[in-house]
C-alpha atoms as a PDB file:
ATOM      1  CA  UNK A   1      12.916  37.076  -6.757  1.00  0.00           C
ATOM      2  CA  UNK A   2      11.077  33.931  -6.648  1.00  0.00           C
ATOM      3  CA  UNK A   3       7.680  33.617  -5.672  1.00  0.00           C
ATOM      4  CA  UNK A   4       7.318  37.423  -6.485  1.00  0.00           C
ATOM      5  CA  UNK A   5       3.890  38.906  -6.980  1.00  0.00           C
ATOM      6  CA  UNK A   6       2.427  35.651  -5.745  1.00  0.00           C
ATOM      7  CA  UNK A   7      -0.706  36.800  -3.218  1.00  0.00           C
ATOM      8  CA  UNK A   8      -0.014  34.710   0.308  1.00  0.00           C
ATOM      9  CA  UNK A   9      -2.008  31.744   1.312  1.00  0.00           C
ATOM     10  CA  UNK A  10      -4.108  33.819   3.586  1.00  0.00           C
ATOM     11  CA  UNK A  11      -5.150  35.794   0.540  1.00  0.00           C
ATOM     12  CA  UNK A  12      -6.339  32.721  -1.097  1.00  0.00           C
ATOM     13  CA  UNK A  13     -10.440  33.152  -1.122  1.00  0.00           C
ATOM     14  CA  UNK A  14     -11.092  29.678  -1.862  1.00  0.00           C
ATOM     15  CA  UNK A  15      -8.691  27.898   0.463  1.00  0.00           C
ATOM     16  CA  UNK A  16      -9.550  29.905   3.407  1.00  0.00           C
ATOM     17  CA  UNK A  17     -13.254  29.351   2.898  1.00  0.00           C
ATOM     18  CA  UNK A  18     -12.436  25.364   2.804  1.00  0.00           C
ATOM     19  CA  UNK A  19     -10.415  26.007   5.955  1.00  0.00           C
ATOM     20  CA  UNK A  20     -12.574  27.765   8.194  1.00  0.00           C
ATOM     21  CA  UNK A  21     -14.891  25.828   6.961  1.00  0.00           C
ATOM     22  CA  UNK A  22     -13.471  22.727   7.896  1.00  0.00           C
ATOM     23  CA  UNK A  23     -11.896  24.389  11.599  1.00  0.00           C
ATOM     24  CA  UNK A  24     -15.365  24.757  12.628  1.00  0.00           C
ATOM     25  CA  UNK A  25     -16.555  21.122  11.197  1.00  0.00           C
ATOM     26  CA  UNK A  26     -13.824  19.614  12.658  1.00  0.00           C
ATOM     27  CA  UNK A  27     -14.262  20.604  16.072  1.00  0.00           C
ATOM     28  CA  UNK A  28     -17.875  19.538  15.768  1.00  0.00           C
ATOM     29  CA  UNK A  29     -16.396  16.118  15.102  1.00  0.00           C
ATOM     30  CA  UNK A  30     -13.569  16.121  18.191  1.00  0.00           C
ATOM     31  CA  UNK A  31     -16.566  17.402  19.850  1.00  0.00           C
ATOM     32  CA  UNK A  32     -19.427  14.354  19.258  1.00  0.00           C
ATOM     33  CA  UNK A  33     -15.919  11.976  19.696  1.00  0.00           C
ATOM     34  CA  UNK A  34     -16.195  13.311  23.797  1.00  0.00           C
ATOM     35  CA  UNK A  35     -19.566  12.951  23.464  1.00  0.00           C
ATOM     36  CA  UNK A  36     -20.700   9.169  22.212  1.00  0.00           C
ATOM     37  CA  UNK A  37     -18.972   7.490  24.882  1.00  0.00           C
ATOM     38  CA  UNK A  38     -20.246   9.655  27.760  1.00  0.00           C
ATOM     39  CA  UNK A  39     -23.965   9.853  26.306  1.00  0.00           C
ATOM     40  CA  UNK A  40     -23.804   5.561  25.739  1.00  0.00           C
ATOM     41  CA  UNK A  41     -22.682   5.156  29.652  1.00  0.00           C
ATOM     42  CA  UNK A  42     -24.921   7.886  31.223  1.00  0.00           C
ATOM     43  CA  UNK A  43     -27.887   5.755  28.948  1.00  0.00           C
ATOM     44  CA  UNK A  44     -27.002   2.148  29.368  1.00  0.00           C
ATOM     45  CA  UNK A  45     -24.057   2.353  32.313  1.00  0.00           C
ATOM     46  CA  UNK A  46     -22.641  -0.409  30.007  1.00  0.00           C
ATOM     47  CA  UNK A  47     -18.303   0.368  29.028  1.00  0.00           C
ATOM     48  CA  UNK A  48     -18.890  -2.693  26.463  1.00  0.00           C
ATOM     49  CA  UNK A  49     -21.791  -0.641  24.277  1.00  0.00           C
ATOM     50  CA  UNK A  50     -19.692   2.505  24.704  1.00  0.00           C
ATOM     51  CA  UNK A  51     -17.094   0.341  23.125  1.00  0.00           C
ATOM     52  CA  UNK A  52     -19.187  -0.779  20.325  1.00  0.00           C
ATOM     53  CA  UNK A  53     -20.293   2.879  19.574  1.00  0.00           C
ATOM     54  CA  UNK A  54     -16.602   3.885  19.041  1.00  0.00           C
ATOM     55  CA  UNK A  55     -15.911   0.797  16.945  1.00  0.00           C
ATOM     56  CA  UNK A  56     -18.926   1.687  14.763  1.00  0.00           C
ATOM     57  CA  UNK A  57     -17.395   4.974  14.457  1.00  0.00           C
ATOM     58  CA  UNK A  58     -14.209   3.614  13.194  1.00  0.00           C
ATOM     59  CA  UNK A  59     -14.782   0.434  11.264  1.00  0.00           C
ATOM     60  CA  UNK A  60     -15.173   2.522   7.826  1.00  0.00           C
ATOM     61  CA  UNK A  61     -12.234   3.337   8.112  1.00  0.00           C
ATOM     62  CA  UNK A  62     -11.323  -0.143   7.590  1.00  0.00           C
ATOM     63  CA  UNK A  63     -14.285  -0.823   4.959  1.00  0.00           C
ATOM     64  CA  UNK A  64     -14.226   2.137   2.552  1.00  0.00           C
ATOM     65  CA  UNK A  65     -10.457   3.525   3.065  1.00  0.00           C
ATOM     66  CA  UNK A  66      -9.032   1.935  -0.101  1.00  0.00           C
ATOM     67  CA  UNK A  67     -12.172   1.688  -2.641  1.00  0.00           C
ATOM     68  CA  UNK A  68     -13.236   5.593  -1.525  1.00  0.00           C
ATOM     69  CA  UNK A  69      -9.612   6.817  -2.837  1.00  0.00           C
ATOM     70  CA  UNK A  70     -10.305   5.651  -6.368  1.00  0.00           C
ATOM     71  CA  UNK A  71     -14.031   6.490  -6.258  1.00  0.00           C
ATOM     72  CA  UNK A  72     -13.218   9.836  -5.203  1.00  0.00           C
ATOM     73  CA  UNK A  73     -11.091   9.842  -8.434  1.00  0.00           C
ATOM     74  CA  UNK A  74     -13.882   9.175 -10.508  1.00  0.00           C
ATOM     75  CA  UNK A  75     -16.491  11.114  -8.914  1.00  0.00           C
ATOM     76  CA  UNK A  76     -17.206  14.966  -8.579  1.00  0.00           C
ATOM     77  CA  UNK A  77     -15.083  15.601  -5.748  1.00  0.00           C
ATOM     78  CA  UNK A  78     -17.005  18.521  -4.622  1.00  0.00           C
ATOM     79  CA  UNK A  79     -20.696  16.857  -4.740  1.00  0.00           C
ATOM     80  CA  UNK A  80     -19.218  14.208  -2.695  1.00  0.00           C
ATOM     81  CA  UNK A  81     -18.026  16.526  -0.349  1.00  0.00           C
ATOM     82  CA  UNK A  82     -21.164  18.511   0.113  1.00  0.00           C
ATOM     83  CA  UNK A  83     -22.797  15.014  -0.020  1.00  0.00           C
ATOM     84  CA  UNK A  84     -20.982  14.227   2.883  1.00  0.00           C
ATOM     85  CA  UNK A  85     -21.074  16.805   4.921  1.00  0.00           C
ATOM     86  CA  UNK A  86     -25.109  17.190   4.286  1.00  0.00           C
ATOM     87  CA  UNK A  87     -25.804  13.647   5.359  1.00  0.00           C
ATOM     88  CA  UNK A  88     -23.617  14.152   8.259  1.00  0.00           C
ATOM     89  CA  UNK A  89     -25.676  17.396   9.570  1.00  0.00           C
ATOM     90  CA  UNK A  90     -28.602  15.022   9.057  1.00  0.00           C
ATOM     91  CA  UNK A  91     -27.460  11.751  11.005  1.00  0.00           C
ATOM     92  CA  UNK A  92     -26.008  14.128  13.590  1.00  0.00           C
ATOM     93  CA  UNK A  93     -29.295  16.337  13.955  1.00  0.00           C
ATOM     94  CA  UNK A  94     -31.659  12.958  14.307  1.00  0.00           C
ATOM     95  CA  UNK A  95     -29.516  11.848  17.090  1.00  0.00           C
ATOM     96  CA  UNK A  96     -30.351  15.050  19.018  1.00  0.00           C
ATOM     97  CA  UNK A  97     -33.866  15.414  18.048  1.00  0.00           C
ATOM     98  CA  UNK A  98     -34.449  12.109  19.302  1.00  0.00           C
ATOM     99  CA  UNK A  99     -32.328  12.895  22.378  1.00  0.00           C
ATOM    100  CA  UNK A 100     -34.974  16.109  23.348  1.00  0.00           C
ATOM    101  CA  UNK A 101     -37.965  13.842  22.205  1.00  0.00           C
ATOM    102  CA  UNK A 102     -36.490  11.003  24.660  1.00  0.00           C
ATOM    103  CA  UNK A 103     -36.706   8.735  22.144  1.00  0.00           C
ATOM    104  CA  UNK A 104     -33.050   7.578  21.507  1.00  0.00           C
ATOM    105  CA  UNK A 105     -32.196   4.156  20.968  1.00  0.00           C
ATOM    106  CA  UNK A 106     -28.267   2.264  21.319  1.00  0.00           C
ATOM    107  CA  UNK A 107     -29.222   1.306  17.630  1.00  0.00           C
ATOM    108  CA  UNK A 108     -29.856   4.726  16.040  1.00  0.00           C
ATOM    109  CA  UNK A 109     -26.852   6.028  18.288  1.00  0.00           C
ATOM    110  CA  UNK A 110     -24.482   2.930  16.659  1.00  0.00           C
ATOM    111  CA  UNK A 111     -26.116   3.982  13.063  1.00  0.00           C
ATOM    112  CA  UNK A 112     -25.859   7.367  13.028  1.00  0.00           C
ATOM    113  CA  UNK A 113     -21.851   6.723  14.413  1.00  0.00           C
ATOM    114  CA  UNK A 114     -21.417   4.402  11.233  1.00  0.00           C
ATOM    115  CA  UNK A 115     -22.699   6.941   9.027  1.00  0.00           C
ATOM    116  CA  UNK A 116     -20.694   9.920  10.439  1.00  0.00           C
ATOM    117  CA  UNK A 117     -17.599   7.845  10.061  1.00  0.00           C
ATOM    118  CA  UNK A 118     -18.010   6.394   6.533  1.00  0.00           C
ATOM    119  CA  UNK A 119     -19.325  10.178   5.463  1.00  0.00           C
ATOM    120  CA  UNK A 120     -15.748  11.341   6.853  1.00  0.00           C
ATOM    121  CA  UNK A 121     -13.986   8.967   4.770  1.00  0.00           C
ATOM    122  CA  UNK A 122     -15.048  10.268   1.743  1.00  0.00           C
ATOM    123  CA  UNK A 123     -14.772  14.048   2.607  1.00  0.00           C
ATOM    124  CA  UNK A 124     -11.292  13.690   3.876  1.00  0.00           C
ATOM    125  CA  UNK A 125     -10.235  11.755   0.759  1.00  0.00           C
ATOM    126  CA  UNK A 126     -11.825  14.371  -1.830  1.00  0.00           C
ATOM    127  CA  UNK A 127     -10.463  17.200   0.607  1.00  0.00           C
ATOM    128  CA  UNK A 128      -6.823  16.061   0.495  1.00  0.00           C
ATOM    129  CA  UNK A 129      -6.787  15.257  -3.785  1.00  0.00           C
ATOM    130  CA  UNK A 130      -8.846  18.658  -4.352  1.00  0.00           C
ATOM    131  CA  UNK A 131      -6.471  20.890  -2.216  1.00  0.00           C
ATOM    132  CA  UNK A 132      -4.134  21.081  -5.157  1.00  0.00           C
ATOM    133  CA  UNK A 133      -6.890  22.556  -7.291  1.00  0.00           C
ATOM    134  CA  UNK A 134      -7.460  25.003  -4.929  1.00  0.00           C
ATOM    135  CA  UNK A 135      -3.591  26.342  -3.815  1.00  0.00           C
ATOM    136  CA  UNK A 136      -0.802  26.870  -6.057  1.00  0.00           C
ATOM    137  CA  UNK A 137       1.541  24.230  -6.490  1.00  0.00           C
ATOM    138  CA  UNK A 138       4.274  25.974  -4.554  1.00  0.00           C
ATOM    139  CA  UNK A 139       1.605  26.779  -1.500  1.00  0.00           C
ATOM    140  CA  UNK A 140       0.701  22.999  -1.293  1.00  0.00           C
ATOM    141  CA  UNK A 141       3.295  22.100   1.398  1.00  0.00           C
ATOM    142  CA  UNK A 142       1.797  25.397   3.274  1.00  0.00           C
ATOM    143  CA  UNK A 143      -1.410  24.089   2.854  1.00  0.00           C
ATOM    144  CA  UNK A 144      -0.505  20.958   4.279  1.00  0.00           C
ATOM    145  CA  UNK A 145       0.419  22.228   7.429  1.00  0.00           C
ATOM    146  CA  UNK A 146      -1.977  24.618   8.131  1.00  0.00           C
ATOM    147  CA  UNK A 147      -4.897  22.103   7.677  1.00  0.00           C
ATOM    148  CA  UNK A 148      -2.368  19.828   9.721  1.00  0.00           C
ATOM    149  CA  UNK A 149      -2.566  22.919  12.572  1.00  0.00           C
ATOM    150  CA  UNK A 150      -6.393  23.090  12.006  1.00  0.00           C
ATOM    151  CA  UNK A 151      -6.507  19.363  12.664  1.00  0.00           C
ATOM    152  CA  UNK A 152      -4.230  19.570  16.161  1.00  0.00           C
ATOM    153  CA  UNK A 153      -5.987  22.579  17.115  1.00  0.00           C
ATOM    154  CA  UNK A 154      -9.595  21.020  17.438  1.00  0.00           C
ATOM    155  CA  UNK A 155      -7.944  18.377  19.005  1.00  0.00           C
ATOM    156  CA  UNK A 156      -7.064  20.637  22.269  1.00  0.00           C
ATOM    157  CA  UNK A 157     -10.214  22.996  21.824  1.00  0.00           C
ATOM    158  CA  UNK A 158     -13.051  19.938  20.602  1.00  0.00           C
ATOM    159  CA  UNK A 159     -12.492  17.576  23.730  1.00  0.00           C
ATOM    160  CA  UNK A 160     -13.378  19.983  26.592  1.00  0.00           C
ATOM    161  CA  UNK A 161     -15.756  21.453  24.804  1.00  0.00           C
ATOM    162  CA  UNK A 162     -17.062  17.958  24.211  1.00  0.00           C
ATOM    163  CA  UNK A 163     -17.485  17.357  28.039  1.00  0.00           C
ATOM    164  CA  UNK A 164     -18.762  21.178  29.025  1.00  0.00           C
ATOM    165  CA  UNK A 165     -21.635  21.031  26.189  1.00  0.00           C
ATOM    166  CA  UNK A 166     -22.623  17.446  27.496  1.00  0.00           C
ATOM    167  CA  UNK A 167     -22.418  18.340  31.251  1.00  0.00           C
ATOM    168  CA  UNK A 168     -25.068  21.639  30.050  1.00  0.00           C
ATOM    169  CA  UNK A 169     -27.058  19.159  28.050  1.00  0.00           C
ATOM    170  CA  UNK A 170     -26.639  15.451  26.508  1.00  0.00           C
ATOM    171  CA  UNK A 171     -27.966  16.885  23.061  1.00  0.00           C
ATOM    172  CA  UNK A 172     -26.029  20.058  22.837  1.00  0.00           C
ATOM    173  CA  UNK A 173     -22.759  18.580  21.933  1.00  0.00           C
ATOM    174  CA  UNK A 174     -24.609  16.754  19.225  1.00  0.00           C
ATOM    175  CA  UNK A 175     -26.489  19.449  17.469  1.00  0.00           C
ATOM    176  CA  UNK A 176     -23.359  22.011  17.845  1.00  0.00           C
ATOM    177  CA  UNK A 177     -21.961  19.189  15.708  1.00  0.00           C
ATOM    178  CA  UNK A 178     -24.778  19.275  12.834  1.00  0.00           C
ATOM    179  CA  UNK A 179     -24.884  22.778  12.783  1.00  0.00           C
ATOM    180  CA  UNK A 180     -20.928  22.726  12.038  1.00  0.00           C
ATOM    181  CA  UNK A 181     -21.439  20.703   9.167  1.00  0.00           C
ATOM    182  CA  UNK A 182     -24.011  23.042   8.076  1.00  0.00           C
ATOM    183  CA  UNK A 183     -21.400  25.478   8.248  1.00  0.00           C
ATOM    184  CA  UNK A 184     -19.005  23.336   6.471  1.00  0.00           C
ATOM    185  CA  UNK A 185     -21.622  22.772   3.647  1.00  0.00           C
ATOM    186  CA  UNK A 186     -22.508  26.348   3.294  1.00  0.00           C
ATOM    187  CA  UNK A 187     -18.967  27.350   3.227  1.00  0.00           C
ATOM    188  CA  UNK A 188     -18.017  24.454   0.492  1.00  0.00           C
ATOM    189  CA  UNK A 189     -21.090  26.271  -1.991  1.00  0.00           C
ATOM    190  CA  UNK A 190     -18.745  29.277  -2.061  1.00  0.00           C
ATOM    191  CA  UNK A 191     -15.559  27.733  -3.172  1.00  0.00           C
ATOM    192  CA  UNK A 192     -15.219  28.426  -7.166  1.00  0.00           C
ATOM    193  CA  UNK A 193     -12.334  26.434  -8.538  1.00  0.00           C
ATOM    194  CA  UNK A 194     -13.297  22.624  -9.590  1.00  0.00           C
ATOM    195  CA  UNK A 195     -12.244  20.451  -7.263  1.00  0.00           C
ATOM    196  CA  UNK A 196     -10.085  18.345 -10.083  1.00  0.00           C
ATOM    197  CA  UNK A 197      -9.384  19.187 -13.688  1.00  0.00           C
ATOM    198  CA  UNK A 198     -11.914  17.562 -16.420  1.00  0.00           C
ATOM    199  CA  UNK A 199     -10.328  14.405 -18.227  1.00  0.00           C
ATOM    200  CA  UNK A 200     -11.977  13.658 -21.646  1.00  0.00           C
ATOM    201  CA  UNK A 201     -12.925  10.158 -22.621  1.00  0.00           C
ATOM    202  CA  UNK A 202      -9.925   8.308 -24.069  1.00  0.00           C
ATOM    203  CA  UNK A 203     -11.317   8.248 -28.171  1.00  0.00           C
ATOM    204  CA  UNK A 204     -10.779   4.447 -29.391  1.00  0.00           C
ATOM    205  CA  UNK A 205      -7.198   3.541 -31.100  1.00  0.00           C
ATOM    206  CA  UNK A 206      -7.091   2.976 -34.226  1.00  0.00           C
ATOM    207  CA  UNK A 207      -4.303   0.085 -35.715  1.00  0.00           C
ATOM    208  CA  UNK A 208      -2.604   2.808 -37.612  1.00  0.00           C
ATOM    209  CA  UNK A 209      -2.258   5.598 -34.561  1.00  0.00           C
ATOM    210  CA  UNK A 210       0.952   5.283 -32.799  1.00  0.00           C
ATOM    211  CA  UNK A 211       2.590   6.035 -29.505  1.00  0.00           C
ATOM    212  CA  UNK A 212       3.547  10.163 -28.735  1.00  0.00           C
ATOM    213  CA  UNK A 213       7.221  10.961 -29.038  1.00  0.00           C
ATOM    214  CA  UNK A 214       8.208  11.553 -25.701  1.00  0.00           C
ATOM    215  CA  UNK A 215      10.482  14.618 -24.221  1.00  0.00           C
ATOM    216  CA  UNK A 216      13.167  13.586 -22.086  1.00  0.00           C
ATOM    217  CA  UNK A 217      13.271  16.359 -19.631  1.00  0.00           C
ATOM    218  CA  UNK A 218      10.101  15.299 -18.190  1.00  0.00           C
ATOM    219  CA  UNK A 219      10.725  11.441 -17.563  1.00  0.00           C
ATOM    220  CA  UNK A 220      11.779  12.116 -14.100  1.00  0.00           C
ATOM    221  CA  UNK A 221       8.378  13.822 -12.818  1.00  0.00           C
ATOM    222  CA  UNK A 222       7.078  10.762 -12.168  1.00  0.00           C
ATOM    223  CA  UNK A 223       8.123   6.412 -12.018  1.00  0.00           C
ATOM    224  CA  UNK A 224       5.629   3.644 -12.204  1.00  0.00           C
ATOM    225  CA  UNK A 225       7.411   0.980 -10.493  1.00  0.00           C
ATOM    226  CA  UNK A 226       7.563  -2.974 -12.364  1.00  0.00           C
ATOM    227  CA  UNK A 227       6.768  -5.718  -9.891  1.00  0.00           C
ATOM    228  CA  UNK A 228       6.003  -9.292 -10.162  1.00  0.00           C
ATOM    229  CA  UNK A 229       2.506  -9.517 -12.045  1.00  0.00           C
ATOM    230  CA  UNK A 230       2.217  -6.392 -12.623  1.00  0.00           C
ATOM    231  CA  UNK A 231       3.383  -2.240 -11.611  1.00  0.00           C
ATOM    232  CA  UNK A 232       2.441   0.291  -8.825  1.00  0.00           C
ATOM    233  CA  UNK A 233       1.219   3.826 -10.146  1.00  0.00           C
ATOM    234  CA  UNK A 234       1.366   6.313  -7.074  1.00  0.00           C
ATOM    235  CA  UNK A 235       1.407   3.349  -4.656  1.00  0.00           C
ATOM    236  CA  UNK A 236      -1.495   1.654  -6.163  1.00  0.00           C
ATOM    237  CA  UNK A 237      -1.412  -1.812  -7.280  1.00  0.00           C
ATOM    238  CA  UNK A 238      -1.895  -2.513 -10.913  1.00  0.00           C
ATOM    239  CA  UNK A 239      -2.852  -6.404 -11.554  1.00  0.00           C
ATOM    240  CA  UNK A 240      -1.709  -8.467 -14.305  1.00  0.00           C
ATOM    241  CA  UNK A 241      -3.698  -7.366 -16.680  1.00  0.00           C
ATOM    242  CA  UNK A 242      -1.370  -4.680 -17.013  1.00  0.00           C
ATOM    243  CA  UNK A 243       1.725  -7.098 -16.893  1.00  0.00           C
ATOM    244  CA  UNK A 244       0.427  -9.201 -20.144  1.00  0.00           C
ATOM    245  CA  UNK A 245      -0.376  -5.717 -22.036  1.00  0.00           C
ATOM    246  CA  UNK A 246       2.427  -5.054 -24.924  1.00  0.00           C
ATOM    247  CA  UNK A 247       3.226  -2.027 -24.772  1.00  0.00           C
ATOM    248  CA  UNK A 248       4.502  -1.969 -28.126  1.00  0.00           C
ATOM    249  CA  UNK A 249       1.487  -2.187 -30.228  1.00  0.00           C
ATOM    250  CA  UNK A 250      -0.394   1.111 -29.960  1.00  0.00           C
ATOM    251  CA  UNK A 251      -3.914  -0.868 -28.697  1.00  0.00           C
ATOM    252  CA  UNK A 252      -2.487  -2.020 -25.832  1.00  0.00           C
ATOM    253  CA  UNK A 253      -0.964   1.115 -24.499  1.00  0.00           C
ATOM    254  CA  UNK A 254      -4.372   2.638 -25.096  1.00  0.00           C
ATOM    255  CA  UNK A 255      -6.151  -0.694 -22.884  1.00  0.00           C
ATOM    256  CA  UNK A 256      -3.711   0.188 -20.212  1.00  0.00           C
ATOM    257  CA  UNK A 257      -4.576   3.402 -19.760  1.00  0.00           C
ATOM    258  CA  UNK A 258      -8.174   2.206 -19.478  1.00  0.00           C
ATOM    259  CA  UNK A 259      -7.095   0.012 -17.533  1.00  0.00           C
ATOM    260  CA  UNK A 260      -5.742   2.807 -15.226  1.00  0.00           C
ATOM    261  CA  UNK A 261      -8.204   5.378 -15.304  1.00  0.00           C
ATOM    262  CA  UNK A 262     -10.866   2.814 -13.851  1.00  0.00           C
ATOM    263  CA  UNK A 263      -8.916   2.383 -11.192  1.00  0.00           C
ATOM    264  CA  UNK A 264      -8.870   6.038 -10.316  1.00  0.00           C
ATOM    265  CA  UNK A 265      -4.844   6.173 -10.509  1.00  0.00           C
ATOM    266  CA  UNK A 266      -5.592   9.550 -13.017  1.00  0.00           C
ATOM    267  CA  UNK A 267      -6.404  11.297 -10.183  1.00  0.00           C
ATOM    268  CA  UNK A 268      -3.578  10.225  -8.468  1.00  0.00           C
ATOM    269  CA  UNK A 269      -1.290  10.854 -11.034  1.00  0.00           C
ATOM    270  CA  UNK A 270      -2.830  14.643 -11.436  1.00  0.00           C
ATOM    271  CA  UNK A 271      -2.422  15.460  -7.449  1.00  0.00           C
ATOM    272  CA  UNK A 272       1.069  14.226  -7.783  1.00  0.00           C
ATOM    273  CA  UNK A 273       1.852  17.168 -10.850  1.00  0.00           C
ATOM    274  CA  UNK A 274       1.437  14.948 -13.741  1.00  0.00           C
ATOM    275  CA  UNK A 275      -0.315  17.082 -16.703  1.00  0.00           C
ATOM    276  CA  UNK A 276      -1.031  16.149 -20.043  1.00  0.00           C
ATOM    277  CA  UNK A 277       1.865  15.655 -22.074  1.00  0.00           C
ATOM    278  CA  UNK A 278       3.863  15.076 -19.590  1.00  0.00           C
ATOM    279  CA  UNK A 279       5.966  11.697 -20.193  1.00  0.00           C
ATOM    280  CA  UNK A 280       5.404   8.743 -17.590  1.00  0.00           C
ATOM    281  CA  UNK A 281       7.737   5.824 -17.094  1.00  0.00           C
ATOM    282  CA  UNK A 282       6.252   2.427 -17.030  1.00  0.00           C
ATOM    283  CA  UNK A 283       8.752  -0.172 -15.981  1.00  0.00           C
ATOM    284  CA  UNK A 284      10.967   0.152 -18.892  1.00  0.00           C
ATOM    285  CA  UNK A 285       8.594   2.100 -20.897  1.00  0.00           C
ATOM    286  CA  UNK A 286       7.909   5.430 -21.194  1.00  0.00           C
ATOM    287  CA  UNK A 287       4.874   6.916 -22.499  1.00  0.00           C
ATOM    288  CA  UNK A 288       3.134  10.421 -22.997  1.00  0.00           C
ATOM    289  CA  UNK A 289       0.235  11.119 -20.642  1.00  0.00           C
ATOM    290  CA  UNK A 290      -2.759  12.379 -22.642  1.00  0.00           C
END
């Protein structure tokens, strides 16, 4: 039978560490999201610097959406993710230290939403490409849904809980949200699989190497669409550079793959099941992934 002698997600070690991991993080997040608003107006009674909090919260979004997804390529997706989640427990953990020493400012409140919101950009990016390092290929779309579940479910439980920890104490709700992180961080150190597989440095082309012979069955896995000045790889936009490249002389397949790799499509590529060997399509070219 298919699938036969394959353990269930919930026997996974490493993905339910990242989950209830990230369950108890994110409700410290739906959590502070309560919180800002009702700790600006009970400070300043002013809706328009409640306002600004929550667009300081939001505005990386906006900023560091696109260049974090090929960073997060590049980069050890892991470090970044304890990177993130440390500075988080930090910026969070200021705000209500400063809160019990009655020394909190609109300006350290706007900061430290800034931070938290640029720090989530990055972990949710490097979450999302790592997860298929971390489940089988066929437990991905299970995956999916269950952090989907985890995401809904701190939605209903993070919001009251939001307004009952403020209405004990305006600097609960924000320290229950550090010490998540904490949790998140701690939980993150026990997860053993690499969070993406290691590429090796492309080695220089020499004139006389020559493009891989490619294996038919496998053009299909994957399509790099051809567009005016230029392709898309995974939805990315590859400039022209790409577009002059001939793809017929060995040297320029090898500076479009460059090309491609510093724009952190690889990673792409790998989270949608490309592997090595595996043939690509590019336009009307198909070539061999190494």
């Amino acid at each position: 039978m298919p699938g036969q002698g394959r353990s269930p997600l919930w026997r996974n070690r490493d993905f339910i560490l990242l989950w209830s991991g990230q369950v108890v993080s994110t409700i410290g997040t739906r959590v502070t999201s309560v919180a800002y608003p009702l700790l600006v107006l009970a400070q300043t009674h002013s809706p328009a610097k409640a306002g600004l909090v929550g667009f300081a919260q939001s505005l990386p979004y906006m900023l560091f959406y696109l260049p974090a997804g090929a960073l997060v390529d590049r980069w050890n997706r892991k470090r970044v993710m304890l990177v993130a989640d440390a500075g988080r427990a930090l910026a969070l953990g200021s705000l209500a230290l400063a809160l019990a020493l009655d020394e909190l400012t609109l300006a350290q409140i706007i900061v430290v939403a800034f931070v938290e919101g640029s720090l989530f950009v990055f972990f949710s990016l490097s979450e999302s490409a790592a997860l298929p390092q971390i489940v089988p290929k066929e437990q991905l779309p299970t995956a999916v849904a269950q952090n989907q579940a985890r995401i809904q479910g701190a939605d209903l439980a993070g919001q009251p809980l939001g307004g009952a920890l403020f209405g004990i104490s305006r600097l609960l709700p924000f320290a229950a949200d550090a010490i998540s992180y904490a949790i998140s961080f701690v939980s993150l150190l026990f997860v053993r699989p690499a969070f993406q597989e290691e590429r090796e440095r492309a080695p220089t082309v020499e004139a006389e190497d020559r493009v891989p012979v490619l294996r038919p069955a496998a053009i299909e896995r994957f399509d790099v669409a051809e567009e005016p000045g230029g392709y898309r790889v995974a939805g990315r936009r590859v400039e022209r550079a790409v577009a002059m490249t001939d793809l017929e002389n060995p040297e320029a397949v090898a500076f479009l793959r460059r090309i491609i790799d510093r724009m952190g499509v690889t990673g792409a590529l790998e989270s949608a099941g490309v592997k090595p060997g595996d043939a690509v399509r590019f336009g009307k070219h198909e070539l061999e992934w190494e």
